[in-house]
Protein backbone atom coordinates (compact mmCIF):
# COMPACT_ATOMS: atom_id res chain seq x y z
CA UNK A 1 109.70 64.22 53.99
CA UNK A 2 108.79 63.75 50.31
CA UNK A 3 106.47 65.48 48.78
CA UNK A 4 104.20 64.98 45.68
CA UNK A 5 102.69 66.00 42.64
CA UNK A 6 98.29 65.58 42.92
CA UNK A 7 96.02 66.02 41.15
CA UNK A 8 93.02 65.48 43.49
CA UNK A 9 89.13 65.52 42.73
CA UNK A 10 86.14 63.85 45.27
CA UNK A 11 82.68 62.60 43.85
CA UNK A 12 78.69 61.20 46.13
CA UNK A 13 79.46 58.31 48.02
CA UNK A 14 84.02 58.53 47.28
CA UNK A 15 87.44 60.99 47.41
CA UNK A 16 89.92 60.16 44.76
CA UNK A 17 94.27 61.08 44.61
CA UNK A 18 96.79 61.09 42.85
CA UNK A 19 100.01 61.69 43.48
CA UNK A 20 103.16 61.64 41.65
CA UNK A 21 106.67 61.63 43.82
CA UNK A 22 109.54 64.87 42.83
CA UNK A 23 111.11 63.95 39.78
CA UNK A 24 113.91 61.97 39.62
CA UNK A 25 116.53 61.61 36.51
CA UNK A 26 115.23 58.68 34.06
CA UNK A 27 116.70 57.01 31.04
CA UNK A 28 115.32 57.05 28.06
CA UNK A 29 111.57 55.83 27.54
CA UNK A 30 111.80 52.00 25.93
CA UNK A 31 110.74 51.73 22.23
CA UNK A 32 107.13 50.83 21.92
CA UNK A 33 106.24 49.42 19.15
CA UNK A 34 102.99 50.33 16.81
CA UNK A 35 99.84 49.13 17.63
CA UNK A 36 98.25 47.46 14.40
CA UNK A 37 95.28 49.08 13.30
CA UNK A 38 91.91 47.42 14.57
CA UNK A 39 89.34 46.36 11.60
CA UNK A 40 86.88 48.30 10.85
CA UNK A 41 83.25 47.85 12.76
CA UNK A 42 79.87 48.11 11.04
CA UNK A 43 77.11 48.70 14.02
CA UNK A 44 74.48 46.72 11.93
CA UNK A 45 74.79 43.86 11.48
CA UNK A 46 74.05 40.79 8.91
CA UNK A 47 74.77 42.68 5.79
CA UNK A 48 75.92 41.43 3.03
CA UNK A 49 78.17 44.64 1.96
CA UNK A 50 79.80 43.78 5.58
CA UNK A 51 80.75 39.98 4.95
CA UNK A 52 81.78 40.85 0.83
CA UNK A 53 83.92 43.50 2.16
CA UNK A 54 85.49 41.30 4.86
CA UNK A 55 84.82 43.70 7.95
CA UNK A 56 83.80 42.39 11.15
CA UNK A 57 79.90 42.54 11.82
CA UNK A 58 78.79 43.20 15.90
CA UNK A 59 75.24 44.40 16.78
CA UNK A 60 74.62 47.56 17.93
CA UNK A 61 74.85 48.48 21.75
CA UNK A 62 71.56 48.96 23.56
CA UNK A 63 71.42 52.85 23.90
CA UNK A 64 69.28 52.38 27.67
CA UNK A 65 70.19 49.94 30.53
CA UNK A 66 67.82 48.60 32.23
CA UNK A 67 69.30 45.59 35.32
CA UNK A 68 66.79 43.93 37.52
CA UNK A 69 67.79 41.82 40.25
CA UNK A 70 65.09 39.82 41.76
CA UNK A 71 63.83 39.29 45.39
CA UNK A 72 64.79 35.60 44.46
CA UNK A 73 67.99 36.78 43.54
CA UNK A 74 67.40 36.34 39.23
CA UNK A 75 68.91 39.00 36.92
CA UNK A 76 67.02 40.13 34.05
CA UNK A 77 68.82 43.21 31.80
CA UNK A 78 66.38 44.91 29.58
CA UNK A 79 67.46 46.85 26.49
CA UNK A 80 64.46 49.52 26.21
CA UNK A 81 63.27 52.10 28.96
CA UNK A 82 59.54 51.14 27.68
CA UNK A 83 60.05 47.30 28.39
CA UNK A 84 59.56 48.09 32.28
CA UNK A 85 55.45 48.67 31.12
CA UNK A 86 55.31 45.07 31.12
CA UNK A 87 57.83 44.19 34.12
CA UNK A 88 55.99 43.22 37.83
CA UNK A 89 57.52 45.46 39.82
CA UNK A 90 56.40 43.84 43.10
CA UNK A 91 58.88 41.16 42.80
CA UNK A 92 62.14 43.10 42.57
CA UNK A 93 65.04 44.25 45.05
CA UNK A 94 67.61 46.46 42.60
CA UNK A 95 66.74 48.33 40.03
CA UNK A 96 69.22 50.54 37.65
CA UNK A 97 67.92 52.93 34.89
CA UNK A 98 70.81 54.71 32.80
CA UNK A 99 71.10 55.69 29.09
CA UNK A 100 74.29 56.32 26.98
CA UNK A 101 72.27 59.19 24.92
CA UNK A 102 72.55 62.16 27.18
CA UNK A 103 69.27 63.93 27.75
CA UNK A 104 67.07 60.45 27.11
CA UNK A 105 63.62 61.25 28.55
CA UNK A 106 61.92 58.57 31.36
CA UNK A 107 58.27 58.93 31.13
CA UNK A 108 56.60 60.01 34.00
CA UNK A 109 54.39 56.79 33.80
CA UNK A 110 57.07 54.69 34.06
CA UNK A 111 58.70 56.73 37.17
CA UNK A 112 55.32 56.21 38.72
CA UNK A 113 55.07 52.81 38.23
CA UNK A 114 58.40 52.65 39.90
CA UNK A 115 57.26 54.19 43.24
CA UNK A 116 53.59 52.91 43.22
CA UNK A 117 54.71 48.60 42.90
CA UNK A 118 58.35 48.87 43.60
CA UNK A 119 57.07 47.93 47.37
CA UNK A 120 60.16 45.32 48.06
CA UNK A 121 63.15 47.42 46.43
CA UNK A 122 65.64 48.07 48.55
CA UNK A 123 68.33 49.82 45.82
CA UNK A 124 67.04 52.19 43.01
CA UNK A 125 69.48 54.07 41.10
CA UNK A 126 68.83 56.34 37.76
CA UNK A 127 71.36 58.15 36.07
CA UNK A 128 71.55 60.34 32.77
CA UNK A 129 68.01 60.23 32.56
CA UNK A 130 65.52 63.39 32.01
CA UNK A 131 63.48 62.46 34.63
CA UNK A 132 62.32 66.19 34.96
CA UNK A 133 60.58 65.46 38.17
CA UNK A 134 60.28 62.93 40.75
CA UNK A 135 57.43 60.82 40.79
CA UNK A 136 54.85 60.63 43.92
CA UNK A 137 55.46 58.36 46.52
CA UNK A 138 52.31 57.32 47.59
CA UNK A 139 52.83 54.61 50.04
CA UNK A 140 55.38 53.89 52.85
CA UNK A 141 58.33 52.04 51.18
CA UNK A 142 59.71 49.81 54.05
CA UNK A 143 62.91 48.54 52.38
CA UNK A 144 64.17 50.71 49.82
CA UNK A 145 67.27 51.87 51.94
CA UNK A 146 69.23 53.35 48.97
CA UNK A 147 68.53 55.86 46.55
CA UNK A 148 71.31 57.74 43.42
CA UNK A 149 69.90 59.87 41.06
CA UNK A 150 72.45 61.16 39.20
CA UNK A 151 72.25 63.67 35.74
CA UNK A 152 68.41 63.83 35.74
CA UNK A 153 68.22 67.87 35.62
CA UNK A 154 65.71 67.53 38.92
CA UNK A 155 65.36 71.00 41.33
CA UNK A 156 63.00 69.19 43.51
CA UNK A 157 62.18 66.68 45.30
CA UNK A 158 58.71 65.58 46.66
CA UNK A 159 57.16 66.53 49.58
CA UNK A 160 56.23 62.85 49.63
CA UNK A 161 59.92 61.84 50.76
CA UNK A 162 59.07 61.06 53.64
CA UNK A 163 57.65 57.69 53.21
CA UNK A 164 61.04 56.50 52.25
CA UNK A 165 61.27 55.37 55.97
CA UNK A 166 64.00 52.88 55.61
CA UNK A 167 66.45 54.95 53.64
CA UNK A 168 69.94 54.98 54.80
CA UNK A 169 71.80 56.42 51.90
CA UNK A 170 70.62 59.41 49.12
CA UNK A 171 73.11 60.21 46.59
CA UNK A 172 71.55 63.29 44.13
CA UNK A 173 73.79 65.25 41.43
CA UNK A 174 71.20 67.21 40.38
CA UNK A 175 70.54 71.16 40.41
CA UNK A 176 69.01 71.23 42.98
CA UNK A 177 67.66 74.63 44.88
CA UNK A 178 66.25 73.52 47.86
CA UNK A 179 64.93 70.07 50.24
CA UNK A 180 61.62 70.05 51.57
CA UNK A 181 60.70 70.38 55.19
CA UNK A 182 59.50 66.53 55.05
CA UNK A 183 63.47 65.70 54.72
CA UNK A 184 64.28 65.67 57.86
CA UNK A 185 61.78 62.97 58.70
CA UNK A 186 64.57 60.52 56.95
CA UNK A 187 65.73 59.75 60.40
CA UNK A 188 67.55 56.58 59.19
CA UNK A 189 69.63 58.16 56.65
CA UNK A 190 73.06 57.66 56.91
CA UNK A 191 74.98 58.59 54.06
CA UNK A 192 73.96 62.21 52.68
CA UNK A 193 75.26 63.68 48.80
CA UNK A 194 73.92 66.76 47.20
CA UNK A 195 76.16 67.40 44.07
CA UNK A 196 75.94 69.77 41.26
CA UNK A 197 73.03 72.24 43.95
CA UNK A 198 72.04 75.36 43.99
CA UNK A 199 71.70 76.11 47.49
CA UNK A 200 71.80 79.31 48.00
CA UNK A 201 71.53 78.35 52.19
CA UNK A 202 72.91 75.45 53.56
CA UNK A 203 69.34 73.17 53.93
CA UNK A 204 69.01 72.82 57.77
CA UNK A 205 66.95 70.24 57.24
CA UNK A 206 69.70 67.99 57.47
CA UNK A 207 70.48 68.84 60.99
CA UNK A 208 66.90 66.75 61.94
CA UNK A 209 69.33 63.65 60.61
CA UNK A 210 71.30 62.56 63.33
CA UNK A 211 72.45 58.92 62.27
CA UNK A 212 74.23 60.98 59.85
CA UNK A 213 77.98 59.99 59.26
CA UNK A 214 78.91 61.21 55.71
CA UNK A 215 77.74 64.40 54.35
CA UNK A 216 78.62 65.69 50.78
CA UNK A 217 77.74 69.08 49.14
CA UNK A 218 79.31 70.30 46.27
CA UNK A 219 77.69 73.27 44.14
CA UNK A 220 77.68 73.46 40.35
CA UNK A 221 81.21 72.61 38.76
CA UNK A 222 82.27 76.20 37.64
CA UNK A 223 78.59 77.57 38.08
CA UNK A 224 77.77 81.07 40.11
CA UNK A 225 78.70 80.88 43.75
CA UNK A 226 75.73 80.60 46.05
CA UNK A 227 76.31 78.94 49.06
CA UNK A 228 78.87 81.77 51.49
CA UNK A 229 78.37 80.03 54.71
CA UNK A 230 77.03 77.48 57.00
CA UNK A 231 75.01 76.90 59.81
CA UNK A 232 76.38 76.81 63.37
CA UNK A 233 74.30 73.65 64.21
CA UNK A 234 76.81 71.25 63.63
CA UNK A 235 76.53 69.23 67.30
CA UNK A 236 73.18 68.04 66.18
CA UNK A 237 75.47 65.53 64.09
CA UNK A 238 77.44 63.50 66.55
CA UNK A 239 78.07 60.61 64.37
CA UNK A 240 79.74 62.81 61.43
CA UNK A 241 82.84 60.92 60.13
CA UNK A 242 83.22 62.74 56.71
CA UNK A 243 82.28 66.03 55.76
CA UNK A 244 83.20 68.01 52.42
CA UNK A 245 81.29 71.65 51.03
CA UNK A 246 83.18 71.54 47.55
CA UNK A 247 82.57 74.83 45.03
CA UNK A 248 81.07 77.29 47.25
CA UNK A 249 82.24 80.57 48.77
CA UNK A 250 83.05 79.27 52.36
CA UNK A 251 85.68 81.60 53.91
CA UNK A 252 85.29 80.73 57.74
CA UNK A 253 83.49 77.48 59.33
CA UNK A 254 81.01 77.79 62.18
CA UNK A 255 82.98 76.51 65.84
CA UNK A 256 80.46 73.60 66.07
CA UNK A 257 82.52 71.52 63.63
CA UNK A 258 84.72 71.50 66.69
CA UNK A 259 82.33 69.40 67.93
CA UNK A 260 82.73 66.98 66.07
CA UNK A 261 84.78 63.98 67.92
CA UNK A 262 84.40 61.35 64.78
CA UNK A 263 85.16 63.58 62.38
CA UNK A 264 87.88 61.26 60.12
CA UNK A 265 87.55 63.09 56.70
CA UNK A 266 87.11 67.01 55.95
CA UNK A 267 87.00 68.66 52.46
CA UNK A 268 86.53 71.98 51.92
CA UNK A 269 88.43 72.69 48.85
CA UNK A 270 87.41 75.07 45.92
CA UNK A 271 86.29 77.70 47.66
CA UNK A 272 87.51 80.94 49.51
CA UNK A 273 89.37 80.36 52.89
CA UNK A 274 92.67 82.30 52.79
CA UNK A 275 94.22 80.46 56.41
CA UNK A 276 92.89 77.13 57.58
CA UNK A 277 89.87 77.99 59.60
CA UNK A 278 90.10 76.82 63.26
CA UNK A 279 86.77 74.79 63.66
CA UNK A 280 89.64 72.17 62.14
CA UNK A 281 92.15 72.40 64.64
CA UNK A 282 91.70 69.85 66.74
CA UNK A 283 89.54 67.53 65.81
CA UNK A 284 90.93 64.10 67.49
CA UNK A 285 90.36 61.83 64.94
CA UNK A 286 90.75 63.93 61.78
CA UNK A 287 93.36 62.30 59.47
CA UNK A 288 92.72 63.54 55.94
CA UNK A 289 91.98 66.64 54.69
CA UNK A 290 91.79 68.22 51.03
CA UNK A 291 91.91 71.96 51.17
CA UNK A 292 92.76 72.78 47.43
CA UNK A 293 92.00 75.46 45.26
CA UNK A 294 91.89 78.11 48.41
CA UNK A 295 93.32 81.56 47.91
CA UNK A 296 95.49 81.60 50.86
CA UNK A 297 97.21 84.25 52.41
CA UNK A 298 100.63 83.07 53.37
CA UNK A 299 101.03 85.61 56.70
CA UNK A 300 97.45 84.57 57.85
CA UNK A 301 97.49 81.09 56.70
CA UNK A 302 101.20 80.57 58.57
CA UNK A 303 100.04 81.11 61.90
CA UNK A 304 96.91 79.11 61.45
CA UNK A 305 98.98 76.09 60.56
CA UNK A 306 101.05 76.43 63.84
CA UNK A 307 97.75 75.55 66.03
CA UNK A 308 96.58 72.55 64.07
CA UNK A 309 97.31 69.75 66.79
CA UNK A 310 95.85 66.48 63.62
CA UNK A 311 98.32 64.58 61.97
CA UNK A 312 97.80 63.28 58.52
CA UNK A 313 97.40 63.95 55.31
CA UNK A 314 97.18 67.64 54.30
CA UNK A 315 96.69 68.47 50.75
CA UNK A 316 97.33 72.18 49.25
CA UNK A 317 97.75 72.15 45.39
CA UNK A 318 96.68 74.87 43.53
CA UNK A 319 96.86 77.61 46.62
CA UNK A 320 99.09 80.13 44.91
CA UNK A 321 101.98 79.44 47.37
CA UNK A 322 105.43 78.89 46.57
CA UNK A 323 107.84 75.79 47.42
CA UNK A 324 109.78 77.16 49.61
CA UNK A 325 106.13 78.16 51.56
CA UNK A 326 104.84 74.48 51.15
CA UNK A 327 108.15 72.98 52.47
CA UNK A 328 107.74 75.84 55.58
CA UNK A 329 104.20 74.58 56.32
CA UNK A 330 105.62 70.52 56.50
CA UNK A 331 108.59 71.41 58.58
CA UNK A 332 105.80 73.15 61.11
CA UNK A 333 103.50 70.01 60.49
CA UNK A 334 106.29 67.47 60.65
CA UNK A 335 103.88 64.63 61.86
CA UNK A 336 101.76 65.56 58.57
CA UNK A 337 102.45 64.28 55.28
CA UNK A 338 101.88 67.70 52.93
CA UNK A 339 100.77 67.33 49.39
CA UNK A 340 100.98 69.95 47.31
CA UNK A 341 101.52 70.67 43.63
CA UNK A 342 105.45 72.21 43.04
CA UNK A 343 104.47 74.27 39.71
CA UNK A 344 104.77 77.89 41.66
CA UNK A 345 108.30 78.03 42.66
C-alpha cells in the first residue's frame, strides 16, 4: 500500500491534509518564463503626482468589515466599526464584524447594542477584534443559532449565556480559562470549538450538552501545557461524531470514549500518548484518525496497534519512528491506509 508525505493541521468547525505520494523519478521542471513586473499602486487616490507619473490610482481598502444581511434578505457592507451606531439592529439575520488591523478595539457600546436589538439574528460572527469582554445578554435571543468569535483576546464569557436558547453551534479561539456553570443550559448546541484555551480542567460543563456531535479543544499553539487529562463522563454524549483535544498533555483517554458508537472522527494529536490508547480500539464507526506529533514508544505502541479492530485512515507523521516501523504498523493494519511522514529512516 502506498504511503504519503502530510503535512496535516485541523482548525473550529474543519480538519485539513495533505499528502504527497513517495517520490518518483521526474524530468526536468519546464522553463517558466518571468512574470512582468506589476505597476506600481498608490493607496490614495486622485492625485495629481499619481496620473503625471503614469501609475495606476485604486482607493484604499476599508481597514474594518462590517456585512449585514437582512431579515428581508438585503446586503448592506459597511466600511467603519462606528457606522453600526446608526444601523437598526432589529431588522437583521447575519452579522460579521472583522478588521484587517490586528488588535482593532470594538467598543463596548457597540457590542451592547449588538445583544440588546439584535433580537432576530440568527448568525453573529466577530473576528480579530479586541472585544475585551463579552457584552450582557439581557434578553432571551430565540434565533441566533450560531455564534464564532475568533482573535478577540476574551477569558470569559457571561454568565448571561444562557439566554442564547436557540444556539446550535459556538465556535471561540480565544484564551479562554474557564465556561460558566450557565453553559450547560445550551441544551441545543450542537457543534462545540474552544481553540487557543487555557483550561487547566477539561470544563464538564459540556457533558450537560447532549445534542452534542462535534467537539473541538485545542490549547494555546506552542503555549504552557495545562490540560493532562479528561473526564470519564464521556456516555453523557451519545450523539458524538467528531472529537479532537489538540496541544495538551493527554497521555491516556478515559474508557467512556468506548462508548461512543457514532464516533466517525478522533484527533488527539500534539500531545503525549506514547501507544494508541485503547478507549480507540473499537469504536464501530471510527474511520479517520490524526494522531501526530505523539512521542511514541515503538515496543508499547506495537502491541497497541495489533488490537485496533477500525479501518481507515491512520495518520502518524512526526512520531519519531522510523520507515521500516511505519511500514510494520500498515502491514499489521492492512485494511488501514497509514500516513506518515518518511523523513526518519
Amino acid at each position: 500500500m502506498k504511503k504519503y508525505i502530510i503535512v496535516f493541521s485541523l482548525s473550529l468547525l474543519t480538519l485539513s491534509v495533505s499528502a504527497q505520494k513517495k517520490k518518483k523519478k521526474q524530468g526536468p521542471p519546464p522553463a517558466v518564463k518571468p512574470i512582468p513586473e506589476p505597476p506600481k499602486v498608490i493607496e490614495q487616490a486622485g492625485t495629481s503626482e499619481s496620473m503625471s507619473a503614469g501609475m495606476i490610482s485604486m482607493p484604499m481598502r476599508a481597514v474594518d468589515q462590517v456585512r449585514i444581511k437582512k431579515t428581508d434578505g438585503q446586503d448592506l457592507n459597511l466600511e467603519k466599526l462606528e457606522e453600526l451606531v446608526n444601523i437598526d439592529l432589529s431588522q437583521v439575520s447575519a452579522l460579521s464584524l472583522s478588521s484587517s488591523i490586528s488588535g482593532k478595539k470594538l467598543s463596548s457600546e457597540i457590542l451592547q447594542k449588538i445583544m440588546d436589538e439584535g433580537s432576530q439574528m440568527e448568525s453573529l460572527e466577530i473576528s480579530n477584534l479586541d472585544i475585551g469582554t463579552f457584552p450582557e445578554i439581557k434578553a432571551i435571543h430565540p434565533k441566533l443559532k450560531k455564534i464564532a468569535l475568533n482573535k478577540n483576546e476574551l477569558s470569559a464569557l457571561p454568565a448571561s449565556i444562557s439566554n442564547l436558547t436557540a444556539l446550535e453551534e459556538f465556535d471561540c479561539d480565544n484564551p479562554l480559562t474557564d465556561l460558566p456553570a450557565s453553559f450547560s443550559q445550551l441544551k441545543n448546541l450542537k457543534q462545540l470549538g474552544l481553540n487557543g484555551n487555557l483550561f487547566s480542567t477539561f470544563p464538564e460543563q459540556i457533558f450537560s450538552l447532549n445534542k452534542l456531535s462535534f467537539l473541538y479543544l485545542s490549547g494555546k499553539y506552542k503555549g504552557e501545557i495545562k490540560l493532562t487529562d479528561l473526564p470519564d463522563l464521556f456516555e453523557q454524549l451519545p450523539e458524538l461524531k467528531e472529537i479532537g483535544v489538540e496541544h495538551a498533555g493527554l497521555s491516556t483517554l478515559p474508557t467512556s470514549i468506548a462508548t461512543l458508537k457514532k464516533l466517525e472522527k478522533a484527533n488527539f494529536s500534539f500531545n503525549q500518548f506514547t501507544s494508541f490508547p485503547a478507549a480507540l480500539y473499537d469504536n464501530p464507526k471510527l474511520v479517520y484518525v490524526p494522531f501526530t506529533n505523539n512521542p511514541l514508544q515503538w515496543e508499547p505502541f506495537l502491541a497497541s496497534v495489533k488490537k485496533i479492530k477500525w479501518s481507515g485512515l491512520f495518520f502518524l507523521n512526526d512520531t519519531g519512528l522510523t520507515r521500516k516501523q511505519y511500514e510494520q504498523v500498515q502491514q499489521i493494519l492492512n485494511k488501514t491506509d497509514v500516513y506518515y511522514d518518511e523523513m526518519n529512516d
